[in-house]
N, C-alpha and C. Protein backbone atom coordinates (compact mmCIF):
# COMPACT_ATOMS: atom_id res chain seq x y z
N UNK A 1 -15.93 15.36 4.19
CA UNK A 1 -16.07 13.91 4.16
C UNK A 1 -14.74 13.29 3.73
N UNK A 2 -14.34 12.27 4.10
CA UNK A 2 -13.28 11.57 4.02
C UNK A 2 -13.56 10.93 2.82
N UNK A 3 -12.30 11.25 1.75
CA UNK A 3 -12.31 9.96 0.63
C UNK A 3 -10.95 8.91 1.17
N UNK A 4 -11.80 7.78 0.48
CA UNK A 4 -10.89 6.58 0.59
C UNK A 4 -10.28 6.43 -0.48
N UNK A 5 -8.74 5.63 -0.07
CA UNK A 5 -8.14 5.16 -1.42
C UNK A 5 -7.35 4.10 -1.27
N UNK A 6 -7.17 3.80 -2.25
CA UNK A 6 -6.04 1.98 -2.40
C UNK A 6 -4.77 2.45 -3.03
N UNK A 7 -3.99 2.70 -2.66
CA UNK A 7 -2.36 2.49 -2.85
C UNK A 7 -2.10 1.48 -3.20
N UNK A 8 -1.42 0.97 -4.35
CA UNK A 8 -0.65 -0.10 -4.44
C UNK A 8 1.35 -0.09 -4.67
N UNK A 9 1.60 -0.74 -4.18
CA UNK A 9 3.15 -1.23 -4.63
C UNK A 9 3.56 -2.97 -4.33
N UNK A 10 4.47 -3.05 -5.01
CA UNK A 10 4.51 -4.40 -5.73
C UNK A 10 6.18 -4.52 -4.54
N UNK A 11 6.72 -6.09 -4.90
CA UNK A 11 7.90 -6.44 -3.87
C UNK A 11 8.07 -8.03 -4.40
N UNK A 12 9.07 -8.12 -4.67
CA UNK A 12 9.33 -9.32 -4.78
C UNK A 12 9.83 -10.12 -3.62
N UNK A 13 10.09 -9.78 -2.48
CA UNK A 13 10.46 -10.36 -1.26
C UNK A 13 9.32 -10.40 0.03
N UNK A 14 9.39 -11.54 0.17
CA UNK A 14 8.32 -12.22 1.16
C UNK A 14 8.08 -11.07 2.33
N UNK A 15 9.75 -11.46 2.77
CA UNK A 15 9.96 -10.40 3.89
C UNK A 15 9.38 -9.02 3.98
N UNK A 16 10.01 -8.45 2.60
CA UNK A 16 9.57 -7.02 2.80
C UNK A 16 8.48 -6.57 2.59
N UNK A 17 7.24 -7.55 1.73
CA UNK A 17 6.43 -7.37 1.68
C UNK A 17 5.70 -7.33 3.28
N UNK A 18 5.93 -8.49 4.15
CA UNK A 18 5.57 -8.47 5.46
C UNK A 18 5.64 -7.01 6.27
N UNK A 19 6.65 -6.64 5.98
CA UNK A 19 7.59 -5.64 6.83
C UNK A 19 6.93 -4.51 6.78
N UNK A 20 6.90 -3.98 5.33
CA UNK A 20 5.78 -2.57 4.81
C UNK A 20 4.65 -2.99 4.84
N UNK A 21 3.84 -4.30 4.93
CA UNK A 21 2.33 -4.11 5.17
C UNK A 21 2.28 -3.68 6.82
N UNK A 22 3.23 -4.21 7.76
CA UNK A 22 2.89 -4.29 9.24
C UNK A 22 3.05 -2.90 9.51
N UNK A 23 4.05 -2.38 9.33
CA UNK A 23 4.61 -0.93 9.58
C UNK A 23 3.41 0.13 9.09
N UNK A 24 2.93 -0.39 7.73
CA UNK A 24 2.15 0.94 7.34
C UNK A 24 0.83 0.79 8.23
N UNK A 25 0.88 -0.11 8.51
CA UNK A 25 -0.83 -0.46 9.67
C UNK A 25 0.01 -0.15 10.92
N UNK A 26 1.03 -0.63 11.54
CA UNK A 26 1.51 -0.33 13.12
C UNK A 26 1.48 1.19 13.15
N UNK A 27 1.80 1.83 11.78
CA UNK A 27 2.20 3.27 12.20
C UNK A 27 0.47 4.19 11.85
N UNK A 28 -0.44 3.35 11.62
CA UNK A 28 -1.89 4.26 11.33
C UNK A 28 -1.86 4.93 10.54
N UNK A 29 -1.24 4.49 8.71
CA UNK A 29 -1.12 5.10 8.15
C UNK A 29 -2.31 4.10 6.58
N UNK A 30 -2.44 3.44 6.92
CA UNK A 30 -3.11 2.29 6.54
C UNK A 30 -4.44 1.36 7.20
N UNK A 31 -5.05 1.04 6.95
CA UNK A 31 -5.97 0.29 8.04
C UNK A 31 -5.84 -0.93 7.65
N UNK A 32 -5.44 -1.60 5.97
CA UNK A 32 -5.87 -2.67 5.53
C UNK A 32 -4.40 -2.90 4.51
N UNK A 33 -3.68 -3.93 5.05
CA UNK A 33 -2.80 -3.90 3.71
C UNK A 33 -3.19 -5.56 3.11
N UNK A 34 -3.48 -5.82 2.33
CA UNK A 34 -3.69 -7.21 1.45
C UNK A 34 -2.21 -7.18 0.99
N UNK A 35 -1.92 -8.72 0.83
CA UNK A 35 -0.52 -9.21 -0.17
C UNK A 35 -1.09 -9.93 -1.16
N UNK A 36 -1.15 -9.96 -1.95
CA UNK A 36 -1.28 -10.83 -3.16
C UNK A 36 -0.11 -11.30 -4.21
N UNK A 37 -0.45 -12.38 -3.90
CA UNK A 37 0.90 -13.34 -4.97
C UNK A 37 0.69 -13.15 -6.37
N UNK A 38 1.05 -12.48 -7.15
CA UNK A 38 1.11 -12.31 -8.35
C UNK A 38 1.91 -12.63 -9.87
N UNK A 39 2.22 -12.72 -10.69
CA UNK A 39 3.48 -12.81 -11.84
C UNK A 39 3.48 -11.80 -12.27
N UNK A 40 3.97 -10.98 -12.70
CA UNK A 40 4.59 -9.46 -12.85
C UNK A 40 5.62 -10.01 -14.35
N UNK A 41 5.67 -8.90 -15.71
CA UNK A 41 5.99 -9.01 -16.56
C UNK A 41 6.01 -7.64 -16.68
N UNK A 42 6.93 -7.21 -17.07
CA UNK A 42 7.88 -5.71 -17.18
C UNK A 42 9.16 -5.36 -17.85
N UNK A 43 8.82 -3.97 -17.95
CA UNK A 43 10.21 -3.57 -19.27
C UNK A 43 11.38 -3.47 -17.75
N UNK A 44 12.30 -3.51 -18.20
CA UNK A 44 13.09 -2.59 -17.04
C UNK A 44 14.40 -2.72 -17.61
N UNK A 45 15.10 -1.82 -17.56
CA UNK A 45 16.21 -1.49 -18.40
C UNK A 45 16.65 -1.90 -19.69
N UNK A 46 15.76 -2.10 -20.56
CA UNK A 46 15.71 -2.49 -21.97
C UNK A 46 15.18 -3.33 -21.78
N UNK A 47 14.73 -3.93 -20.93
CA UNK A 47 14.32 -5.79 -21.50
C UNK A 47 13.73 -6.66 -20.57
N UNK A 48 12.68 -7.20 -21.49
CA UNK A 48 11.29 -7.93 -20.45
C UNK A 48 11.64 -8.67 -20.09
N UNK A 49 11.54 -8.50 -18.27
CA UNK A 49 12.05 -9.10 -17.30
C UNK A 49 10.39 -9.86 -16.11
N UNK A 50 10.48 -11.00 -16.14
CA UNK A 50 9.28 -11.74 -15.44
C UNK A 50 9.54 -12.52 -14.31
N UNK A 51 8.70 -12.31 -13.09
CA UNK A 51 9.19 -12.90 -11.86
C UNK A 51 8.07 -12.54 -10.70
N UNK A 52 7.78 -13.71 -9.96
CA UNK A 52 7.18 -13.68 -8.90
C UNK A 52 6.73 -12.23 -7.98
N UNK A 53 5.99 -11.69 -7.89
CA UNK A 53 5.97 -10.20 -6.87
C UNK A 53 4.70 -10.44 -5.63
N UNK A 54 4.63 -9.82 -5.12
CA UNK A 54 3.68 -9.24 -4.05
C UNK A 54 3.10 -8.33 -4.36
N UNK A 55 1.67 -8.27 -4.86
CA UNK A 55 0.81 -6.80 -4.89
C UNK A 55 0.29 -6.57 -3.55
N UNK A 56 0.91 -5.39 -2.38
CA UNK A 56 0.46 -4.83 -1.92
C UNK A 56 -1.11 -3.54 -2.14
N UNK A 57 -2.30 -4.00 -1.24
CA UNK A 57 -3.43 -3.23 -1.70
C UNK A 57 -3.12 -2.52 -0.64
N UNK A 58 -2.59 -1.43 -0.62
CA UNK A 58 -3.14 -0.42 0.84
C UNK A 58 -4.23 0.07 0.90
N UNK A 59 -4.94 0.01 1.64
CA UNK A 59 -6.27 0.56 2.52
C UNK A 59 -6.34 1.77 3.56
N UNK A 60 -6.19 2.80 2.67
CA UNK A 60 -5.95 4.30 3.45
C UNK A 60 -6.82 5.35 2.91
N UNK A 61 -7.04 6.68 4.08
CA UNK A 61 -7.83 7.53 3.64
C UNK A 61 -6.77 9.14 2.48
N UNK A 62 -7.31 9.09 1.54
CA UNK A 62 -7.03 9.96 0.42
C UNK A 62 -5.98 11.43 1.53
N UNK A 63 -6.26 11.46 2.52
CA UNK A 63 -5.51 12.22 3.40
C UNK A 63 -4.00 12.29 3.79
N UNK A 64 -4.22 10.94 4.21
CA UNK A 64 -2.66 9.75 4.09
C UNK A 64 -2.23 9.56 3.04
N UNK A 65 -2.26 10.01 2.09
CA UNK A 65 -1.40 9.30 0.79
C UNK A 65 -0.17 9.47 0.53
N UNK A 66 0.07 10.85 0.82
CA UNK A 66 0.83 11.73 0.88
C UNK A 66 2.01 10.85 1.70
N UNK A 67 1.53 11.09 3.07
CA UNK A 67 2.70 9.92 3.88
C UNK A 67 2.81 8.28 3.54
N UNK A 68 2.04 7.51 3.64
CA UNK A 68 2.18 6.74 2.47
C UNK A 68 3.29 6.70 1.45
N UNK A 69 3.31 7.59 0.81
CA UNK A 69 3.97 7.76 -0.53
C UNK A 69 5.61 7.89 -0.19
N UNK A 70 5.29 8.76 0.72
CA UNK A 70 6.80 9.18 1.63
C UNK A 70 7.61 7.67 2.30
N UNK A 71 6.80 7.29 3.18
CA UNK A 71 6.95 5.99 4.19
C UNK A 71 7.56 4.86 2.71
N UNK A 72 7.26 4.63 1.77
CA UNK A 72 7.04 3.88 0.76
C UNK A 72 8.29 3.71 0.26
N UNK A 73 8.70 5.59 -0.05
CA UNK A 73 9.90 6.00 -0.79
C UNK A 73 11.12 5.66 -0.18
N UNK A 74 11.03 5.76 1.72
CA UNK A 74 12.33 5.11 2.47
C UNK A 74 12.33 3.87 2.16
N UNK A 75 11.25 2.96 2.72
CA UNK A 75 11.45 1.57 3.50
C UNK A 75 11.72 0.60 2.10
N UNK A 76 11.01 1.14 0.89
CA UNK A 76 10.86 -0.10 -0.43
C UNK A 76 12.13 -0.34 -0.89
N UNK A 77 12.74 -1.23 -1.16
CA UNK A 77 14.06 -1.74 -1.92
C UNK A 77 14.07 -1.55 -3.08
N UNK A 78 13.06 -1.46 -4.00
CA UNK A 78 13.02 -1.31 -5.46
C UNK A 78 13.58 0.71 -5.46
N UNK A 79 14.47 0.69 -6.62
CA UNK A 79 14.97 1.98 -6.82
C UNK A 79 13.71 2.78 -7.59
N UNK A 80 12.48 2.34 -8.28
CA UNK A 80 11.65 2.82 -8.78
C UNK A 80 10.49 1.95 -8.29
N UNK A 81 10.09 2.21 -7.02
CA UNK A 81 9.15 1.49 -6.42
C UNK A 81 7.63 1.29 -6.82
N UNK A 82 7.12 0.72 -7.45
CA UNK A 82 5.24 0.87 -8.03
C UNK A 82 4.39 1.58 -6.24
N UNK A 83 3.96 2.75 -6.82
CA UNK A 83 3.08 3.54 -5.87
C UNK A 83 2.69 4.07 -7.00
N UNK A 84 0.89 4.03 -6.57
CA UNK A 84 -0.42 3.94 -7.62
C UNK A 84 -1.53 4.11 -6.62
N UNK A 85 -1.87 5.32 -6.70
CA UNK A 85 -3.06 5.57 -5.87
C UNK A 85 -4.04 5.45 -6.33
N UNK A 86 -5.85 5.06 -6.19
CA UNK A 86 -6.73 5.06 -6.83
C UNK A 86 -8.13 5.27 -6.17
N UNK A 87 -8.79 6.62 -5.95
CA UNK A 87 -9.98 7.07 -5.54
C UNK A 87 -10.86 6.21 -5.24
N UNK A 88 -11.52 5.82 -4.18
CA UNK A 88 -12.66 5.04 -4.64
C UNK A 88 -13.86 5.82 -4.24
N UNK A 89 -14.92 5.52 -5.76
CA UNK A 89 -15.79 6.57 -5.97
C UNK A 89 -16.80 5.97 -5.13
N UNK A 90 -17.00 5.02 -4.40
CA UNK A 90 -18.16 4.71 -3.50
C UNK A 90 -17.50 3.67 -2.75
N UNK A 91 -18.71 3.26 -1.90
CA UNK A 91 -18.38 1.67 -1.00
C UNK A 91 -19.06 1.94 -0.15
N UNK A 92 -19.26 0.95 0.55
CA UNK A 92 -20.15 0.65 1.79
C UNK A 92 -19.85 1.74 3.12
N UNK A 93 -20.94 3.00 3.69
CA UNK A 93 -20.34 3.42 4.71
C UNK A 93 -19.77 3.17 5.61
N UNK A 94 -20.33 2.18 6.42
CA UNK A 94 -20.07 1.63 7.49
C UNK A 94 -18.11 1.19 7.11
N UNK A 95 -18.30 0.48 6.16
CA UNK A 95 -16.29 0.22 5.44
C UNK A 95 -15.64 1.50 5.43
N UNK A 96 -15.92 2.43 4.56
CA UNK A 96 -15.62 3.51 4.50
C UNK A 96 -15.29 4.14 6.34
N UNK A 97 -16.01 4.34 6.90
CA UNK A 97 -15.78 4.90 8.43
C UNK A 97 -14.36 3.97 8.78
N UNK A 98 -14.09 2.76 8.69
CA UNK A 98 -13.64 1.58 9.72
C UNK A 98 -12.09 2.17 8.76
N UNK A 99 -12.05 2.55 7.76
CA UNK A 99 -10.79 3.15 6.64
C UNK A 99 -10.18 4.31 7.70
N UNK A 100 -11.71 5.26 7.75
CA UNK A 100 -11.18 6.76 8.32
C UNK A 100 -10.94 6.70 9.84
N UNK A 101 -11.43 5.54 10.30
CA UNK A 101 -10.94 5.47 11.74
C UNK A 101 -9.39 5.09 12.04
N UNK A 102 -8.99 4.22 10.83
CA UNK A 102 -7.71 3.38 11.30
C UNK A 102 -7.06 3.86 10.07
N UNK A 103 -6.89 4.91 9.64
CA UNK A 103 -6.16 5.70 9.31
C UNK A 103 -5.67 7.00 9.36
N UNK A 104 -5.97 7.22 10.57
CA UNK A 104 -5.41 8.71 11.05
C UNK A 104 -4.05 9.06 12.02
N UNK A 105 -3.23 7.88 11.51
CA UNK A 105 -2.20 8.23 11.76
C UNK A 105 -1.34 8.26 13.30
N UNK A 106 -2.74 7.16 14.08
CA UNK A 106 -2.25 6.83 14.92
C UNK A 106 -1.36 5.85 15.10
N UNK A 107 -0.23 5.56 15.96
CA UNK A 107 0.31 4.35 16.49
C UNK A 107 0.10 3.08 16.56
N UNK A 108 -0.55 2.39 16.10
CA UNK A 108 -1.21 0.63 16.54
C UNK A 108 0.08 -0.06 17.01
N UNK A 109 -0.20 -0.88 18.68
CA UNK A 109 0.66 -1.76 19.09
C UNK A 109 -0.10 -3.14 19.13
N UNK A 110 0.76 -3.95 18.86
CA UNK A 110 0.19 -5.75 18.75
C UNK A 110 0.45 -6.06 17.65
């Protein structure tokens, strides 16, 4: 049986947030990417630094993560990019299937 999971990584740029949600769905590695406008408050090199981000939700099967993770590590601009995977222990079948269909890593054009 296929488990599902939600990937997240964060982006402070409009663009790139656009760019890695389309790509990880064009390339069938994803079925569902959400952007969410967020405020983000963080250590980062000594000192709390606060600013506008993008929470990317990826919508992929526990199979894909792996590439995901990979795809993530090229395309993201951040030198320590937020990738955070998280099981989900149930959900609706019918959702669940529509995950494992459009995440196997096919091609999507349009």
């Amino acid at each position: 049986m296929m488990e599902a999971c939600l990937v997240t990584t964060t982006t402070n740029d409009a663009a790139e947030a656009g760019r890695l949600s389309e790509e990880l769905v064009r390339q069938g590695l994803a079925a569902c990417v959400q952007r969410i406008t967020v405020e983000s408050q963080y250590v980062w090199e000594g000192r709390i630094e606060q600013q506008p981000e993008f929470l990317l939700c990826i919508k992929t099967s526990r199979e894909r993560h792996d590439e995901v993770e990979a795809y993530l590590r090229r395309a993201h601009s951040y030198a320590v990019p937020e990738i955070l995977c998280f099981s989900a222990a149930g959900g609706s079948a019918d959702y669940l299937a529509w995950i494992r269909d459009n995440s196997q890593g096919r091609r999507v054009e349009g």
